[in-house]
PDB file of N, CA and C in Angstrom:
ATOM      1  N   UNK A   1     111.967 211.185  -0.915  1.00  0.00           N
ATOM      2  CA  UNK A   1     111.419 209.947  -1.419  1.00  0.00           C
ATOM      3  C   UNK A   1     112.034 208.761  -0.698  1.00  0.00           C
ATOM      4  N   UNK A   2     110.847 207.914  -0.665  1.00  0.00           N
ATOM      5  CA  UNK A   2     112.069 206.563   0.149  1.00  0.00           C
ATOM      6  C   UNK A   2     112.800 205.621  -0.686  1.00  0.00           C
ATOM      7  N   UNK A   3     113.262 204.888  -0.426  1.00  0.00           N
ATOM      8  CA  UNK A   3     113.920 203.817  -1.312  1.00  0.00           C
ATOM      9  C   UNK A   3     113.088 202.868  -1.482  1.00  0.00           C
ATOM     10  N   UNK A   4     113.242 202.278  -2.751  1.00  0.00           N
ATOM     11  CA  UNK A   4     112.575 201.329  -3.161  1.00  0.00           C
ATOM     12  C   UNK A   4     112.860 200.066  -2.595  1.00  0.00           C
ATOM     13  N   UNK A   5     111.954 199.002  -2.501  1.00  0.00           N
ATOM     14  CA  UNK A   5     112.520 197.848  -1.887  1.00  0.00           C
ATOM     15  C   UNK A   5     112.601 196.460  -3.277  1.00  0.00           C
ATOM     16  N   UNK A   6     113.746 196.111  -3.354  1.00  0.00           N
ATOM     17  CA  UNK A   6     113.819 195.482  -4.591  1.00  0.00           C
ATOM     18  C   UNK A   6     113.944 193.703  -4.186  1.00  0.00           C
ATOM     19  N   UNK A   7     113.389 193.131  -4.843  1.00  0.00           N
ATOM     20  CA  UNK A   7     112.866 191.600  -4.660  1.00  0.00           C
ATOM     21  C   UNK A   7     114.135 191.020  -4.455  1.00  0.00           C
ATOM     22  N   UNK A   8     114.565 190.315  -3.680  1.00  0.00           N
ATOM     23  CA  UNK A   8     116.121 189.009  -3.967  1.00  0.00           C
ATOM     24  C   UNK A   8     115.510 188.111  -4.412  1.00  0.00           C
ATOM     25  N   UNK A   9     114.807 187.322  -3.341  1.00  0.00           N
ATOM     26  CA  UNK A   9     114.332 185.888  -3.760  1.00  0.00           C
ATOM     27  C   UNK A   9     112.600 186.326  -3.285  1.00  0.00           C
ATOM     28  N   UNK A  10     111.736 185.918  -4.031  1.00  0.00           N
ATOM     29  CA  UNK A  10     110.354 186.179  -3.978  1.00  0.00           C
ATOM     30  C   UNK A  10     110.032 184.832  -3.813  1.00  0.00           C
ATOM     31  N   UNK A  11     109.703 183.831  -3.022  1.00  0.00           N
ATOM     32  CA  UNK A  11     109.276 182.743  -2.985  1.00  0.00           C
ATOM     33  C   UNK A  11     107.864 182.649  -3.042  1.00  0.00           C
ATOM     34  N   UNK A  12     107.237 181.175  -3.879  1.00  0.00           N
ATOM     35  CA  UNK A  12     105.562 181.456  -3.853  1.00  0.00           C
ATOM     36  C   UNK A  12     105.549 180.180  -3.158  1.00  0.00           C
ATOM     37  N   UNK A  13     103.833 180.373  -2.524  1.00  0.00           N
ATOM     38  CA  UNK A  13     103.534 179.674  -1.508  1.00  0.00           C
ATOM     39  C   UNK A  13     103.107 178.002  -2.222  1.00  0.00           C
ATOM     40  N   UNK A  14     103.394 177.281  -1.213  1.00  0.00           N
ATOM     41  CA  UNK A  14     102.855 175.888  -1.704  1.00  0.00           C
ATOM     42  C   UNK A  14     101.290 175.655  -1.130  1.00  0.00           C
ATOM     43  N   UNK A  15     101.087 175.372  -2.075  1.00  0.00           N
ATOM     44  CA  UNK A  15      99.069 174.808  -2.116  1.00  0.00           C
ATOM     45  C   UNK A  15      98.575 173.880  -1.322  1.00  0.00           C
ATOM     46  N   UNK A  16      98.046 174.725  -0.596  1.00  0.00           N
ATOM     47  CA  UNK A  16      97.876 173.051   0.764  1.00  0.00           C
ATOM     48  C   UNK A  16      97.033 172.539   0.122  1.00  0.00           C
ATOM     49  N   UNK A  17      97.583 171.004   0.641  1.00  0.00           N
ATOM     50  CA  UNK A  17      96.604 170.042   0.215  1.00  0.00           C
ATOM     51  C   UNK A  17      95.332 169.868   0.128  1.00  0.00           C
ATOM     52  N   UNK A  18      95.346 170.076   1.488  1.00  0.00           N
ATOM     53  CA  UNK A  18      93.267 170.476   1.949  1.00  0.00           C
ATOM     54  C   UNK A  18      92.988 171.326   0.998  1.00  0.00           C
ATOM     55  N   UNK A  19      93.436 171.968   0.354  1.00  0.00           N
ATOM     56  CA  UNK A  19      92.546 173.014  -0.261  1.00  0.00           C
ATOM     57  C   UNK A  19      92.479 172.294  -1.817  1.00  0.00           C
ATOM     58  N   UNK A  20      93.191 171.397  -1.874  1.00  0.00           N
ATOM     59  CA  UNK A  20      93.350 171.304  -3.426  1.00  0.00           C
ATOM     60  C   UNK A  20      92.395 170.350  -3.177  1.00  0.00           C
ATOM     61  N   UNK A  21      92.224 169.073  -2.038  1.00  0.00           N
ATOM     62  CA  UNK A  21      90.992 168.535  -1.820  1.00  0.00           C
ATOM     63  C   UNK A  21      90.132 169.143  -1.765  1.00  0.00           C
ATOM     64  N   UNK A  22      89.160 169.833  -1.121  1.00  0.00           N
ATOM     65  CA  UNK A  22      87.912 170.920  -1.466  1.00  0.00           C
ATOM     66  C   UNK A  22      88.255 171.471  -2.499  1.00  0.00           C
ATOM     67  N   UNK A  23      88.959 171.671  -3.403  1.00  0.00           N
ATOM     68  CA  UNK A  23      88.875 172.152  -4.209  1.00  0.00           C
ATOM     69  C   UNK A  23      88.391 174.301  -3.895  1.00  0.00           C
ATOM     70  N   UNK A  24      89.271 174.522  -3.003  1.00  0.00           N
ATOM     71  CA  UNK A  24      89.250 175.926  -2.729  1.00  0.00           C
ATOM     72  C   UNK A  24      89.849 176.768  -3.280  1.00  0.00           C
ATOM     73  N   UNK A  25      89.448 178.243  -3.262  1.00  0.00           N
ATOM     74  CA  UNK A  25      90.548 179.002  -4.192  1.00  0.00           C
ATOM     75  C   UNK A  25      90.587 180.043  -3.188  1.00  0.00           C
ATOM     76  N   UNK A  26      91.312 180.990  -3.104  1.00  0.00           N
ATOM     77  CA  UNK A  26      91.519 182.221  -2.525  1.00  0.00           C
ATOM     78  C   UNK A  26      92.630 182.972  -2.845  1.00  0.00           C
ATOM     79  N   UNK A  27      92.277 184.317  -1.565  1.00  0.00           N
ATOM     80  CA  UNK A  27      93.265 185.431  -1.716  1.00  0.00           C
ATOM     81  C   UNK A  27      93.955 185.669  -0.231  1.00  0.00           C
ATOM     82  N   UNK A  28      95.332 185.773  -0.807  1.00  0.00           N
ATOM     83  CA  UNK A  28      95.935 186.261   1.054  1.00  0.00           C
ATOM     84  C   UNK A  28      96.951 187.690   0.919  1.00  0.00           C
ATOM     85  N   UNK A  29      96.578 188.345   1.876  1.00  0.00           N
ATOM     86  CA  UNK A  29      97.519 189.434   1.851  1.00  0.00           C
ATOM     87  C   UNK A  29      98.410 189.391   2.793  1.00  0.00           C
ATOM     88  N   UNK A  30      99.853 189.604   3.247  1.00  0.00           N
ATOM     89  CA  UNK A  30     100.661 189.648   4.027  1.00  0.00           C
ATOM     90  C   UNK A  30     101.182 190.877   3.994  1.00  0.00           C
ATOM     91  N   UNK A  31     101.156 191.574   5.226  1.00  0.00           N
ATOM     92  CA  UNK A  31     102.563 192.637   5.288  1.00  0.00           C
ATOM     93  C   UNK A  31     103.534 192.281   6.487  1.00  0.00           C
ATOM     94  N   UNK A  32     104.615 193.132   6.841  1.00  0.00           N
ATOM     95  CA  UNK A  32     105.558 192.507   7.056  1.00  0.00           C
ATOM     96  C   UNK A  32     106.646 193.751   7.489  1.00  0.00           C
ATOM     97  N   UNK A  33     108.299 193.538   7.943  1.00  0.00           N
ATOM     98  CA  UNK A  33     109.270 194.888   8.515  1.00  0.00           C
ATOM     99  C   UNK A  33     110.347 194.646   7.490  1.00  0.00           C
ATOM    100  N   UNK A  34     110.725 195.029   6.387  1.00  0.00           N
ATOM    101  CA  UNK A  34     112.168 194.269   6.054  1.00  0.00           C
ATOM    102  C   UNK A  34     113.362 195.433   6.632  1.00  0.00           C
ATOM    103  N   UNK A  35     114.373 194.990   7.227  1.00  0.00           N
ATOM    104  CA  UNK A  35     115.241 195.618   7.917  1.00  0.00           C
ATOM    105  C   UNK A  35     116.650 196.197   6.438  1.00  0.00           C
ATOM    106  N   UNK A  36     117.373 196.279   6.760  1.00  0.00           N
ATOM    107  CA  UNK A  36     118.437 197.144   6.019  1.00  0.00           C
ATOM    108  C   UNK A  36     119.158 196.184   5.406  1.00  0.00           C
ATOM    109  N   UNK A  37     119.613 194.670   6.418  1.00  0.00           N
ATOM    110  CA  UNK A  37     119.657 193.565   5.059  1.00  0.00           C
ATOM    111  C   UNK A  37     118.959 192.911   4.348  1.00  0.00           C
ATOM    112  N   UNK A  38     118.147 193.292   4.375  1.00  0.00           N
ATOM    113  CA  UNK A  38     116.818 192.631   3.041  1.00  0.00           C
ATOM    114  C   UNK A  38     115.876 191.706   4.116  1.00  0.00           C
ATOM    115  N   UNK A  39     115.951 191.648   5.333  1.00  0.00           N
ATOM    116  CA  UNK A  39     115.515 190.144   5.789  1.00  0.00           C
ATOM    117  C   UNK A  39     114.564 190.707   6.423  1.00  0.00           C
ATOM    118  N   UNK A  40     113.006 189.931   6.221  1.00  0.00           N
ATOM    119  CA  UNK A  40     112.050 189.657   6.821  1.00  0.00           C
ATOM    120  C   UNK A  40     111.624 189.228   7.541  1.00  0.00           C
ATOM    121  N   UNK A  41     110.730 190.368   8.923  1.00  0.00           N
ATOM    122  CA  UNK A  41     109.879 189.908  10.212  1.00  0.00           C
ATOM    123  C   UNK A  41     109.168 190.800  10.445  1.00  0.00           C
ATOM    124  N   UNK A  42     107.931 189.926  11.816  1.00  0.00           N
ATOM    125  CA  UNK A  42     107.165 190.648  11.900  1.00  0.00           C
ATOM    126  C   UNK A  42     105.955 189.955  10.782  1.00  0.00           C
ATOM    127  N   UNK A  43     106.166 189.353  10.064  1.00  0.00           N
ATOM    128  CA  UNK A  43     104.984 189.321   8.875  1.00  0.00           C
ATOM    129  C   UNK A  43     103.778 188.565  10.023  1.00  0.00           C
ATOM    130  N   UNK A  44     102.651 189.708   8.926  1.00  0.00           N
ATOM    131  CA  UNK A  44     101.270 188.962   9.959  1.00  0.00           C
ATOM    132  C   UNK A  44     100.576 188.733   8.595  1.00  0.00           C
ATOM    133  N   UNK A  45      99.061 187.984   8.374  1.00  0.00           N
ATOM    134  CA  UNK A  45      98.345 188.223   7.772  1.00  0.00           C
ATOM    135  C   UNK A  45      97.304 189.710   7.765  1.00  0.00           C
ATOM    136  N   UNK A  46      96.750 190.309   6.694  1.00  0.00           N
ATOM    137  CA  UNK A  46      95.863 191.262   7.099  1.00  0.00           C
ATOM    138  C   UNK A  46      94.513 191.106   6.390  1.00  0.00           C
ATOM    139  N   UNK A  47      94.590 190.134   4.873  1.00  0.00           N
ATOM    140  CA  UNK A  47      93.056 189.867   4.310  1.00  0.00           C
ATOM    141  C   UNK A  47      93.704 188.250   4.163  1.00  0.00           C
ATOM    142  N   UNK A  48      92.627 187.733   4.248  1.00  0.00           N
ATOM    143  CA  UNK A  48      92.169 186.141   4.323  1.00  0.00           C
ATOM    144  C   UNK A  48      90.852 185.502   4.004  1.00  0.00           C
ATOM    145  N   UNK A  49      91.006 185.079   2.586  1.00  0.00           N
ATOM    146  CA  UNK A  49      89.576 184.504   2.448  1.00  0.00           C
ATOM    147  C   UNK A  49      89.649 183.117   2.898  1.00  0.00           C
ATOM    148  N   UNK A  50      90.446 182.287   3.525  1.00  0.00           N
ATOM    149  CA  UNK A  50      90.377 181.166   4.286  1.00  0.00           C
ATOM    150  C   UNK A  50      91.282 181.321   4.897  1.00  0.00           C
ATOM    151  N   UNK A  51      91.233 179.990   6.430  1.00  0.00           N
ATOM    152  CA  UNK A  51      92.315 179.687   7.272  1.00  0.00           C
ATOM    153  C   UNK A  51      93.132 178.990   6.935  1.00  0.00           C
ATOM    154  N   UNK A  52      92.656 177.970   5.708  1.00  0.00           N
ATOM    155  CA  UNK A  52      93.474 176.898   5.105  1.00  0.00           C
ATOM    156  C   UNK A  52      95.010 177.633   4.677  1.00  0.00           C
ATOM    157  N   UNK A  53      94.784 179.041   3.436  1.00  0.00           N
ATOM    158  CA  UNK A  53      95.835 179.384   3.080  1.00  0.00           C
ATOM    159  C   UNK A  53      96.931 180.152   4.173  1.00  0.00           C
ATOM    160  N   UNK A  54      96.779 180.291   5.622  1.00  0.00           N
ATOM    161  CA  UNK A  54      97.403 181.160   6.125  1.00  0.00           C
ATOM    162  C   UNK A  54      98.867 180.820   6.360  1.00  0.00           C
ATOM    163  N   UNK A  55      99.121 179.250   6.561  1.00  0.00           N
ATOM    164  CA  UNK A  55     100.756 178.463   6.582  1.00  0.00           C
ATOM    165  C   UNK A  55     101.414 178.842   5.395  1.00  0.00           C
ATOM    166  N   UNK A  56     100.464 178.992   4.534  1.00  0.00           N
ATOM    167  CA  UNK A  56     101.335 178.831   2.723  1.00  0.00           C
ATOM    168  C   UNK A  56     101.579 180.191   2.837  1.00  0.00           C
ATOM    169  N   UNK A  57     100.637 180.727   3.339  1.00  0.00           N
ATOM    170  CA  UNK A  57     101.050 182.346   2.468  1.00  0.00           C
ATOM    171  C   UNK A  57     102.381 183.000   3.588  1.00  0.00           C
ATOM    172  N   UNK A  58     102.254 182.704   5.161  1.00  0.00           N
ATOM    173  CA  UNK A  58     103.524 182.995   6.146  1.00  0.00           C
ATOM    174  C   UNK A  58     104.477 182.036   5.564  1.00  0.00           C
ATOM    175  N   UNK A  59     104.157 181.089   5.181  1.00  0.00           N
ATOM    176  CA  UNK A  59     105.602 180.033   4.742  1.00  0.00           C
ATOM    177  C   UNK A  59     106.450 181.062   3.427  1.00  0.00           C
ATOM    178  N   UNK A  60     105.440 181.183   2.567  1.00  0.00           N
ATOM    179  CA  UNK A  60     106.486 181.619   1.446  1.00  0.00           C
ATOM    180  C   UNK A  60     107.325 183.320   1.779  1.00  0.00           C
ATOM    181  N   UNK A  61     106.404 183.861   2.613  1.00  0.00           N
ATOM    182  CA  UNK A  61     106.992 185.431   2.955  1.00  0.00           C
ATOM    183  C   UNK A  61     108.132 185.040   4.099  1.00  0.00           C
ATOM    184  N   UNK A  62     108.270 184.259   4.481  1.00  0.00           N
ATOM    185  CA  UNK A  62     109.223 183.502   5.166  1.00  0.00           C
ATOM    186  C   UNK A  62     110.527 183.323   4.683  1.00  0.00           C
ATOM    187  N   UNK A  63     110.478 182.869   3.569  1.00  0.00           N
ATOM    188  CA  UNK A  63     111.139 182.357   2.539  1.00  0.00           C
ATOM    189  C   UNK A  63     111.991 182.982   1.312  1.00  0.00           C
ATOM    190  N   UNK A  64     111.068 184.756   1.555  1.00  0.00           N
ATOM    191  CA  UNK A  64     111.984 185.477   0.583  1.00  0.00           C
ATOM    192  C   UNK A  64     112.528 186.255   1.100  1.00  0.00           C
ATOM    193  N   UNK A  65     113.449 187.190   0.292  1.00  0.00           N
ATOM    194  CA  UNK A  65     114.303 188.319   1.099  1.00  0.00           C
ATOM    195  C   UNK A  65     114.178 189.141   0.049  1.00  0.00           C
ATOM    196  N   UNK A  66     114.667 190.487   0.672  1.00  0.00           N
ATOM    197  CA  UNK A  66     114.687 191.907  -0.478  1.00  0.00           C
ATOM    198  C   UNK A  66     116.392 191.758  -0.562  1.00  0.00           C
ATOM    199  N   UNK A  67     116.997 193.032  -1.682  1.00  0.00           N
ATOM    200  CA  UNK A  67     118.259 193.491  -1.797  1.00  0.00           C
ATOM    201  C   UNK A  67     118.685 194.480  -0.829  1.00  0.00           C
ATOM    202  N   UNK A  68     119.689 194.122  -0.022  1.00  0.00           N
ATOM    203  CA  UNK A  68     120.195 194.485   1.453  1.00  0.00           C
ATOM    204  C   UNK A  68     120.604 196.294   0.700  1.00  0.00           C
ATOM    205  N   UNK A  69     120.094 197.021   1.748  1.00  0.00           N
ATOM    206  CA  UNK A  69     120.191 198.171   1.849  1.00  0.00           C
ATOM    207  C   UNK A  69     121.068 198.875   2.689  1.00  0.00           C
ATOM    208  N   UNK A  70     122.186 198.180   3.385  1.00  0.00           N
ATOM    209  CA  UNK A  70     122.835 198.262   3.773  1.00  0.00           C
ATOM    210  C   UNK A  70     122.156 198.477   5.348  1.00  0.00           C
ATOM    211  N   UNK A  71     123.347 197.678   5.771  1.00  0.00           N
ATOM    212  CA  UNK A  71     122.796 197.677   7.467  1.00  0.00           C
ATOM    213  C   UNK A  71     122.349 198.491   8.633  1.00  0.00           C
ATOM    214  N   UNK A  72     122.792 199.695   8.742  1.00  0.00           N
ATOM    215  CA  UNK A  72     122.163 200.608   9.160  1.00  0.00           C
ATOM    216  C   UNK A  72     121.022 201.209   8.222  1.00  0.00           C
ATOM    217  N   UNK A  73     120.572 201.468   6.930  1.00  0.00           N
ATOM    218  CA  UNK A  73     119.135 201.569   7.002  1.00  0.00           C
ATOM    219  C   UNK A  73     118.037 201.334   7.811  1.00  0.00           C
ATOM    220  N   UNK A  74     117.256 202.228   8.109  1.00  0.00           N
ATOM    221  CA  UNK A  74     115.899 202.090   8.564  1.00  0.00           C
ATOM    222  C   UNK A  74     114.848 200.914   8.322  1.00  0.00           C
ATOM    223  N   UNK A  75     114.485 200.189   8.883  1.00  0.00           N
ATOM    224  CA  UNK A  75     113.377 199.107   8.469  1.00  0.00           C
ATOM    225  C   UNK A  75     112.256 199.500   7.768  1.00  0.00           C
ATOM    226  N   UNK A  76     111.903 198.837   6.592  1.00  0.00           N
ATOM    227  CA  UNK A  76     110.463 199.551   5.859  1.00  0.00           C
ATOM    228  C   UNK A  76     109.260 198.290   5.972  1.00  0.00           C
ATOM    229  N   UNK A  77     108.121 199.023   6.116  1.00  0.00           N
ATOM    230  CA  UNK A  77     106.820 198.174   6.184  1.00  0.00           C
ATOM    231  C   UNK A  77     106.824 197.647   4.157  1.00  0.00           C
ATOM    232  N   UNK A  78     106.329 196.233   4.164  1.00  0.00           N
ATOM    233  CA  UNK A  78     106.101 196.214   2.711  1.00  0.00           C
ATOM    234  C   UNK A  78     104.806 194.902   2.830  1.00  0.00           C
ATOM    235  N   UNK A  79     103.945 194.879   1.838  1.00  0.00           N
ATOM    236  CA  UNK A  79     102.879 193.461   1.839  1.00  0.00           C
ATOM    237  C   UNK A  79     103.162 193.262   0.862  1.00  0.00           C
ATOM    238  N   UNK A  80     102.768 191.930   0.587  1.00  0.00           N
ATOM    239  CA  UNK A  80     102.510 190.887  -0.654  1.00  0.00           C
ATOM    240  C   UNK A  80     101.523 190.379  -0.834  1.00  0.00           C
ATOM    241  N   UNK A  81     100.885 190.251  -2.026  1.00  0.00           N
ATOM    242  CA  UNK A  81      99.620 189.650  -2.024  1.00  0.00           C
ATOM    243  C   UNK A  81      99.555 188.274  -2.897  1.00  0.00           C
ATOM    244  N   UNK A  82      99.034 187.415  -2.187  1.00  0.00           N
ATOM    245  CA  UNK A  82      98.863 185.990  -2.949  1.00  0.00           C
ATOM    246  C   UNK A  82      97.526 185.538  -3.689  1.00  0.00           C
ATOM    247  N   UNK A  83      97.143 184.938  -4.685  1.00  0.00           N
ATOM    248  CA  UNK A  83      95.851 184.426  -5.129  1.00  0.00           C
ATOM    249  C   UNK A  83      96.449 182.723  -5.558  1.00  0.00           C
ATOM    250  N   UNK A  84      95.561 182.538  -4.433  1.00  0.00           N
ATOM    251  CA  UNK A  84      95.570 180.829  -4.934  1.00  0.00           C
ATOM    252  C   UNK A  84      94.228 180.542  -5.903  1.00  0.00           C
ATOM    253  N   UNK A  85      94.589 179.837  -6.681  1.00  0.00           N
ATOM    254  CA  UNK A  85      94.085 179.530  -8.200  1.00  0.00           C
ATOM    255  C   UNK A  85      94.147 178.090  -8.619  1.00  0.00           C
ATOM    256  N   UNK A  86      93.659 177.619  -8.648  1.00  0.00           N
ATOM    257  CA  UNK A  86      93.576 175.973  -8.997  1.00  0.00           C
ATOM    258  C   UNK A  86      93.533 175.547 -10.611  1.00  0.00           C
ATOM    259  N   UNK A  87      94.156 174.977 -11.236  1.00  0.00           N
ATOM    260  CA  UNK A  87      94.551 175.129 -12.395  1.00  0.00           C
ATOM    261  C   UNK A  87      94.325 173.469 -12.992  1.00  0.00           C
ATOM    262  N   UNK A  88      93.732 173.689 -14.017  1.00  0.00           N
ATOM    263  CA  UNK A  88      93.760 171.516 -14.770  1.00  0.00           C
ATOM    264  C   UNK A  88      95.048 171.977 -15.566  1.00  0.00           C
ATOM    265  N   UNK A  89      95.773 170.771 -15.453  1.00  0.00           N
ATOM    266  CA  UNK A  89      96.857 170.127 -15.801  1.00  0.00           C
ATOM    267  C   UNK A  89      96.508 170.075 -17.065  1.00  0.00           C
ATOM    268  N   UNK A  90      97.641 170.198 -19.118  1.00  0.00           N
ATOM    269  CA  UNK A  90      97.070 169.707 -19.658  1.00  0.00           C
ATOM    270  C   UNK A  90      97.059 170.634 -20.118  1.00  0.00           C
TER     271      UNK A  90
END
């Protein structure tokens, strides 16, 4: 069995503006390499219902890390999936 990859910091993406102007919503999927100290590269997009969300959704996978597995571990493939959602205040 492999090891699980456990969240450190999960950062969520910030809402681009443009989109909150059009008033857009979507979905983004990211996968990505996390290495043996928790740290993330390599992340690409792989589903995209707009171009608008693609900064937010690489910014926040950017931004998080897993719990270090110690340094010689093997690198594991992992994705994240985002839904931007537009919400009234209130």
């Amino acid at each position: 069995l492999m090891e699980a990859l456990v969240p450190a910091i999960i950062a969520g993406p910030n809402y681009p503006r443009q989109a909150v102007r059009e008033a857009k919503e979507g979905r983004a999927v990211s996968c990505f390499i996390v290495d043996g100290r928790g740290e993330i590269s390599r992340p690409g997009i792989i589903e995209l219902t707009d171009e608008v969300f693609r900064e937010a959704t690489l910014g926040a996978v950017a931004r998080s890390r897993f719990r270090s597995r110690g340094d010689d571990s093997a690198p594991m493939p992992a994705c994240r999936s985002f839904k931007y959602e537009l919400r009234i205040a209130g």
